[in-house]
Protein backbone atom coordinates (compact mmCIF):
# COMPACT_ATOMS: atom_id res chain seq x y z
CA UNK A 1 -30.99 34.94 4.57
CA UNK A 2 -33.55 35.12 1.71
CA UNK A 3 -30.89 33.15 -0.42
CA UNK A 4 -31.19 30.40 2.16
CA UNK A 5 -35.10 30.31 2.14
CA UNK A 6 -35.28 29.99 -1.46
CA UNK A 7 -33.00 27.09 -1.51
CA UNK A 8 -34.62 25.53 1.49
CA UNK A 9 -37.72 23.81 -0.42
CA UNK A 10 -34.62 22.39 -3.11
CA UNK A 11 -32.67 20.76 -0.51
CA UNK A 12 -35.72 18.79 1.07
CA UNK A 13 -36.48 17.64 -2.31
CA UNK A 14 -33.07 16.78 -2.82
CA UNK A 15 -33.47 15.17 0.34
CA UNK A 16 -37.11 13.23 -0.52
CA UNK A 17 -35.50 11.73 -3.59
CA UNK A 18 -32.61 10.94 -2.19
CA UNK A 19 -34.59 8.90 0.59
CA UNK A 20 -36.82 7.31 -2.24
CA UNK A 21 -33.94 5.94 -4.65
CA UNK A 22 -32.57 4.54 -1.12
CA UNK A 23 -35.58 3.01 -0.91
CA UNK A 24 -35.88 1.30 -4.18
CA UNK A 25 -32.52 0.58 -4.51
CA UNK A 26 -32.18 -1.27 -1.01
CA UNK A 27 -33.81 -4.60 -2.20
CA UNK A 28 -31.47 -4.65 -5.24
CA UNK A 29 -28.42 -4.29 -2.32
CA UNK A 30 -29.68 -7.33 -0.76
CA UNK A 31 -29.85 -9.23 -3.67
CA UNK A 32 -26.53 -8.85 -4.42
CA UNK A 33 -25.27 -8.66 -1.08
CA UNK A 34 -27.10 -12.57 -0.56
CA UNK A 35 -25.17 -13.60 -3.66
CA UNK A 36 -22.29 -13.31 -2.02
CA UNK A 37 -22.85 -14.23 1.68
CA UNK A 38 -21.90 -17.62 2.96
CA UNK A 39 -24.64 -20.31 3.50
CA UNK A 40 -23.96 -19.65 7.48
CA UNK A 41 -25.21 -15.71 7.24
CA UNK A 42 -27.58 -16.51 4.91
CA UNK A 43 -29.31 -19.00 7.55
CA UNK A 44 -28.44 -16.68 10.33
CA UNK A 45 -31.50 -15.49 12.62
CA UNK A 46 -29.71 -12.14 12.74
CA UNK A 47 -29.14 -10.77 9.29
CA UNK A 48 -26.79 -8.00 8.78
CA UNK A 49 -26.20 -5.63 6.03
CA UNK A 50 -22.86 -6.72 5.26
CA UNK A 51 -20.58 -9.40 5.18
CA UNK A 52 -16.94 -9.99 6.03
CA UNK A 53 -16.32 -13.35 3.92
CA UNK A 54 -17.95 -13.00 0.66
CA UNK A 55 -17.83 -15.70 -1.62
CA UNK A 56 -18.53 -17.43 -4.72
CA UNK A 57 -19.98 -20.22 -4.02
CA UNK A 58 -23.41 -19.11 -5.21
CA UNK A 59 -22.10 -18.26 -8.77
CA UNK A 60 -20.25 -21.33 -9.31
CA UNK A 61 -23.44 -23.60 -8.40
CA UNK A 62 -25.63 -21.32 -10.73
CA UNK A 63 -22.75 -22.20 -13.93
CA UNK A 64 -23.32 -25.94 -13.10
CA UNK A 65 -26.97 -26.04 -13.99
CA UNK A 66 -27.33 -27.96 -17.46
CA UNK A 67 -28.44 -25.97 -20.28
CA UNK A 68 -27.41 -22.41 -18.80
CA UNK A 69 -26.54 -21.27 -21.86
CA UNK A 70 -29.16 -22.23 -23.90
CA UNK A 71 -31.69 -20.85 -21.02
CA UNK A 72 -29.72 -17.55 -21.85
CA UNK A 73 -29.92 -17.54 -25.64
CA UNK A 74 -33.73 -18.32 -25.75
CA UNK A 75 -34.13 -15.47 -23.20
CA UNK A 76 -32.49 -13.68 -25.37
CA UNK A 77 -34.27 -14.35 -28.49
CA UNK A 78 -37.22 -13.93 -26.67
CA UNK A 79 -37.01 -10.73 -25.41
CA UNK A 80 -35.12 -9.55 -28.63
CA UNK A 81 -37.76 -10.67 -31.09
CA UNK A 82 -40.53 -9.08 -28.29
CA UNK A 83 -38.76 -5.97 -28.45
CA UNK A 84 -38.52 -5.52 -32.42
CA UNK A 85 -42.23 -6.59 -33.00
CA UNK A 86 -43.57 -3.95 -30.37
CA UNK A 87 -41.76 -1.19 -31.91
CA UNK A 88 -43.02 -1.53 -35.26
CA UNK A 89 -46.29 -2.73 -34.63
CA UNK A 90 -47.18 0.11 -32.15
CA UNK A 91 -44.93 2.67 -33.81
CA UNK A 92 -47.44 1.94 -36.91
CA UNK A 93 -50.21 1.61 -34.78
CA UNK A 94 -49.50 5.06 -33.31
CA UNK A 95 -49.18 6.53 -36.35
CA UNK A 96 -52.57 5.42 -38.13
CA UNK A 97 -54.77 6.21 -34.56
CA UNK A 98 -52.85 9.69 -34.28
CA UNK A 99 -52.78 10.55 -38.37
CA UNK A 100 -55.52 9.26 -39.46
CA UNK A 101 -59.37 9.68 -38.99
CA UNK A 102 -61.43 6.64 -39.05
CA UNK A 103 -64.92 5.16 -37.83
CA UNK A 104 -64.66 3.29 -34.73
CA UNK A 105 -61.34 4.68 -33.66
CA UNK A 106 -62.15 6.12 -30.93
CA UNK A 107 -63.86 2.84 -29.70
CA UNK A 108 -60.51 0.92 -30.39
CA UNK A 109 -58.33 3.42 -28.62
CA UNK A 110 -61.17 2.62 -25.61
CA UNK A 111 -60.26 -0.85 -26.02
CA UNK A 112 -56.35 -0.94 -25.56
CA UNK A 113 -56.60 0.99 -22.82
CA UNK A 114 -58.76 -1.36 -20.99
CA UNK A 115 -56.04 -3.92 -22.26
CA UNK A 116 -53.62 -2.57 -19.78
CA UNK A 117 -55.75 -3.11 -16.79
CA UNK A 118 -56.56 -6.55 -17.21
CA UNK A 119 -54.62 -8.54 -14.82
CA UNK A 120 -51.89 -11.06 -15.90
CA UNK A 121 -53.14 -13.62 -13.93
CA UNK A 122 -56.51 -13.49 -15.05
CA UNK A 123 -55.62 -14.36 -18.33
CA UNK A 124 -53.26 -16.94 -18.22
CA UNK A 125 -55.17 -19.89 -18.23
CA UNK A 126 -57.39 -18.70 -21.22
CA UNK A 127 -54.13 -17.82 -22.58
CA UNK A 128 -52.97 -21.55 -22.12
CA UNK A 129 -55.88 -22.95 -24.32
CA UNK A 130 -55.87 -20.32 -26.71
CA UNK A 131 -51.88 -21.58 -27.52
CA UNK A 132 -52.79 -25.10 -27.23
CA UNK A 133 -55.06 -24.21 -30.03
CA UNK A 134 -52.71 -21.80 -32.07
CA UNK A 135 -50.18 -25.11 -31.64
CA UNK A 136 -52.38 -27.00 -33.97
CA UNK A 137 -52.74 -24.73 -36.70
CA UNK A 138 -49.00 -23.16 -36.49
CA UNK A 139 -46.81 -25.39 -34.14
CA UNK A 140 -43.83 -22.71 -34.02
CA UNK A 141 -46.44 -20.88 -31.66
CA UNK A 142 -48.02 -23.01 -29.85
CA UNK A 143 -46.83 -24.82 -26.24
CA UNK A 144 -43.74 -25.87 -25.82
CA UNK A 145 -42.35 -23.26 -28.59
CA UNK A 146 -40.47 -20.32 -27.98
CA UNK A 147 -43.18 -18.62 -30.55
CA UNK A 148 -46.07 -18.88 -28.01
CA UNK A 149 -43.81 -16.76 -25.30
CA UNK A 150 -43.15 -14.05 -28.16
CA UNK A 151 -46.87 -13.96 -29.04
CA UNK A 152 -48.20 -13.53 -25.32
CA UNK A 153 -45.65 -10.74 -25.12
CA UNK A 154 -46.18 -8.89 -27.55
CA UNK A 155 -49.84 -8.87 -26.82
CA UNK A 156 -49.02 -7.36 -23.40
CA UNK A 157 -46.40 -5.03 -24.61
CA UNK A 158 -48.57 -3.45 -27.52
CA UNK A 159 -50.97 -1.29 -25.73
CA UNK A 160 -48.54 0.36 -23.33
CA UNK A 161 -46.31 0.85 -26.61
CA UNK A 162 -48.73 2.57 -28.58
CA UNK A 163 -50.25 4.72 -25.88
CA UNK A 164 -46.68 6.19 -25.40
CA UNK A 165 -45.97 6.42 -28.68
CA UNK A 166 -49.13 8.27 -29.41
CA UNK A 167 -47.82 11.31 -27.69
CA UNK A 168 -44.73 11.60 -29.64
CA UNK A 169 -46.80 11.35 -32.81
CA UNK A 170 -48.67 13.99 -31.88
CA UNK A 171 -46.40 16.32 -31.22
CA UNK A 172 -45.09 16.05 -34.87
CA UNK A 173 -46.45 19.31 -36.45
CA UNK A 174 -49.07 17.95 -39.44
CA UNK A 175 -47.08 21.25 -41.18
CA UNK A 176 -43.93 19.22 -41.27
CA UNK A 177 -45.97 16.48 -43.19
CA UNK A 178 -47.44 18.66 -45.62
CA UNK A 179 -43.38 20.10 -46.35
CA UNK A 180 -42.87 16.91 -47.08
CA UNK A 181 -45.28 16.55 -49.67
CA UNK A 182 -44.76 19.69 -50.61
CA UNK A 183 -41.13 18.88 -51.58
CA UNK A 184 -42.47 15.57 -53.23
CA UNK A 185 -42.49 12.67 -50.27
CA UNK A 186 -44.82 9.83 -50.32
CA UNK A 187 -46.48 9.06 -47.07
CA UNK A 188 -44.99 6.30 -46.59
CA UNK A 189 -41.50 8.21 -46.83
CA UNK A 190 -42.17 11.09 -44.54
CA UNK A 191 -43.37 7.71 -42.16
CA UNK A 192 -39.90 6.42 -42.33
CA UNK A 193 -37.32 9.20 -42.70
CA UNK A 194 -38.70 11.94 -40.80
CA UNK A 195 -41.55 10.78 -38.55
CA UNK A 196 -39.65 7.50 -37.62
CA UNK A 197 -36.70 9.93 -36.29
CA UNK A 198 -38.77 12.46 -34.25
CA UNK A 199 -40.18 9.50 -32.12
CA UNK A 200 -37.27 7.62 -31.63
CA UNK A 201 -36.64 8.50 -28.33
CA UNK A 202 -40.30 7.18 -27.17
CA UNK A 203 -39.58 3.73 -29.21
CA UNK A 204 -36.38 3.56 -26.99
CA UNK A 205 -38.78 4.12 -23.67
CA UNK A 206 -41.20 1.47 -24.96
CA UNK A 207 -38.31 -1.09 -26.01
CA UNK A 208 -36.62 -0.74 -22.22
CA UNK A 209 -40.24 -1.43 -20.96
CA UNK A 210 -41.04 -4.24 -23.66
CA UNK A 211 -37.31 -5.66 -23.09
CA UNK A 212 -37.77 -5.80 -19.28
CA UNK A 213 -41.39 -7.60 -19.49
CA UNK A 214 -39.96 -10.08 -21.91
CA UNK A 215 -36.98 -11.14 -19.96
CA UNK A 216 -37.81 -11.32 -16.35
CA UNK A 217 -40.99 -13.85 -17.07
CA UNK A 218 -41.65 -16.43 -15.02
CA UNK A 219 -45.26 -16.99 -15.06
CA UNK A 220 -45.67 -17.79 -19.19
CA UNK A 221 -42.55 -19.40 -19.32
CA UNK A 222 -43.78 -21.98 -16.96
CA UNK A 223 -47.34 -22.20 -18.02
CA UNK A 224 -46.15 -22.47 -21.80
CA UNK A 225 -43.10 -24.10 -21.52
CA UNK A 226 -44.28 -27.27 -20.17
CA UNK A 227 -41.85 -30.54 -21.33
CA UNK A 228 -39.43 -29.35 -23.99
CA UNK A 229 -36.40 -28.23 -21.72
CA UNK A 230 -34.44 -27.43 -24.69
CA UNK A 231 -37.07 -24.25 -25.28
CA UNK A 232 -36.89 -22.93 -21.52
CA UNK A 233 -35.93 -19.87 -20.50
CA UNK A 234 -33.37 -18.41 -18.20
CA UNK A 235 -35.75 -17.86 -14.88
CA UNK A 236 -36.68 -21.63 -15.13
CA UNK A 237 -33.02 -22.41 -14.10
CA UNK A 238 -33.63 -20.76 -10.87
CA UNK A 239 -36.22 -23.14 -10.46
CA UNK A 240 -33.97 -26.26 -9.60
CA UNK A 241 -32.94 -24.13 -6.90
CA UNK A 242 -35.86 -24.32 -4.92
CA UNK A 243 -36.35 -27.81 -2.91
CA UNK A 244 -38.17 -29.51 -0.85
CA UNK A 245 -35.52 -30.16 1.86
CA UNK A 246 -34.98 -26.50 1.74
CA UNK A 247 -34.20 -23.65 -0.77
CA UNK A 248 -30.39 -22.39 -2.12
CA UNK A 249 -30.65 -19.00 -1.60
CA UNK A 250 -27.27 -18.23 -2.25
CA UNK A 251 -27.87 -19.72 -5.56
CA UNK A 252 -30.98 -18.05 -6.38
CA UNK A 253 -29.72 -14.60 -5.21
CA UNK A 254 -26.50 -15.32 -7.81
CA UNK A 255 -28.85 -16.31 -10.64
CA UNK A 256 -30.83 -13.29 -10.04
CA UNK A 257 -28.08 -11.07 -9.58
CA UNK A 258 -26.74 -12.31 -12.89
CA UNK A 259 -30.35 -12.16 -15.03
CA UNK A 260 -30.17 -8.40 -14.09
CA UNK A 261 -26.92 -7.74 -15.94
CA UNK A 262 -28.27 -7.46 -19.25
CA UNK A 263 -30.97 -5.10 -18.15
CA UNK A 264 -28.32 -2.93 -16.67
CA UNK A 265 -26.66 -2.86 -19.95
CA UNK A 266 -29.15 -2.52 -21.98
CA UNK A 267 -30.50 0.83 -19.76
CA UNK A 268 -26.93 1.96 -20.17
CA UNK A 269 -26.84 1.73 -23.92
CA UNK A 270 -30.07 3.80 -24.28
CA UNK A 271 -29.68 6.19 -20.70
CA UNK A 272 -29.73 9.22 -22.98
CA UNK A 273 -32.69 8.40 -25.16
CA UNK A 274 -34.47 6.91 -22.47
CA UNK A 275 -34.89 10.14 -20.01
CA UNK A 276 -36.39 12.16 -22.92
CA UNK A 277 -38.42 9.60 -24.18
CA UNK A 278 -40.09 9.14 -20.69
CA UNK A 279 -40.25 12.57 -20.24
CA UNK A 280 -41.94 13.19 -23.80
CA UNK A 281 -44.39 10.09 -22.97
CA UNK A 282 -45.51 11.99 -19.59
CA UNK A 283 -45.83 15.48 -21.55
CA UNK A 284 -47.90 13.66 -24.19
């Protein structure tokens, strides 16, 4: 009977999380579920969890938008070049606010923190200028350039990055860096061959976060982004899909079902390193 009561407050949490992944999960069922319904349950007044005639139809309108692929591959280069700037600019960040001691630190450790809780929105018009202006000094980031998209990015990724990535830092012994010197390492190579190792599960948590930010964009892509279609990225071809005589949504739900394929495979590639780096970041 004891047995029983012990396992009692296990099972309801079992239970609670069970309940809560349902819940996030559902609108990610519907998605895909819409993808493949027929425009007549789509449009029905009583929608139903299910469907008995699932189709394609959705997909195959999504393939016939011009310039898919190139929508994809800037998307890709996007989030790719977002991800590899974050990770060494906050890994090195994190590393010279965690190992080294410097006036005004403090204050600038104050100041990307209150990075993080300035809204999106609130920015993105002085962000618009500001890359109108970068345009005429170094057109490759400026509007209309896939450089302006990395830049805004990055600036949003950074201080989430290096807040994470402070924890691991820290939790490097400073006893393992004097070994190191001890056995005749440079800074610079304990940096790289042993520190850069210890953390790596943290840079995988930031790149999953920095990789998501940078892909699912709508709102720079479309402020930036403005008349060269050639440089547009892959939620802009959604975009045709919403009308004025009245929206696809068998279409949309297919283009978003598809845009969250390469998340999924990307969070499969790094499942492992990703748990421990989130739990490290939280520990930290």
């Amino acid at each position: 009977m004891s047995g029983s009561r012990k396992r009692m407050p296990r099972r309801i949490a079992d239970g609670v999380a069970v309940l809560i992944a349902a819940v996030v999960a559902f609108p990610l069922y519907w998605m895909v579920l819409s993808a493949f319904k027929p425009e007549g349950e789509l449009l029905s007044s009583d929608p139903r969890p299910w469907t008995w005639a699932p189709t394609l139809d959705g997909f195959r309108r999504v393939f016939t938008v011009d310039g898919l692929g190139g929508f994809f591959v800037n998307s890709l280069l996007v989030a790719a070049a977002v991800v590899a700037l974050s990770l060494l600019m906050s890994f090195l960040a994190a590393v010279a606010l965690t190992r080294f001691r410097f006036k005004g630190r403090t204050v600038l450790l104050l100041m990307i923190l209150v990075a993080q809780m300035v809204p999106v929105e609130a920015l993105t018009i002085p962000l618009f200028f500001l890359m109108r202006e970068v345009g005429g000094v170094a057109p490759a980031f400026g509007l209309n350039h896939l450089g302006s998209l990395v830049l805004v990015h990055l600036a949003f990724s950074l201080p989430l990055a290096i807040w994470m990535l402070r924890g691991f830092v820290a939790a490097v012994p400073d006893e393992l860096e004097e070994a190191a010197k001890l056995d005749g390492a440079s800074r610079a190579r304990f940096v790289w061959q042993v520190l850069f190792p210890l953390v790596a599960p943290g840079l995988v948590a930031t790149s999953v976060l920095s990789f998501i930010h940078a892909w699912n964009d709508f709102l720079f892509a479309k402020t930036f982004i403005i008349s060269a279609t050639e440089n547009q990225t892959l939620p802009m071809a959604i975009l045709v899909f919403f009308k004025p005589e009245g929206n696809d949504w068998g279409a949309i739900m297919a283009g978003s079902t598809l845009m969250t394929i390469p998340v999924l495979i990307f969070f499969v590639l790094v499942q492992r390193k990703l748990v421990s780096g989130l739990a490290g970041a939280v520990k930290g």
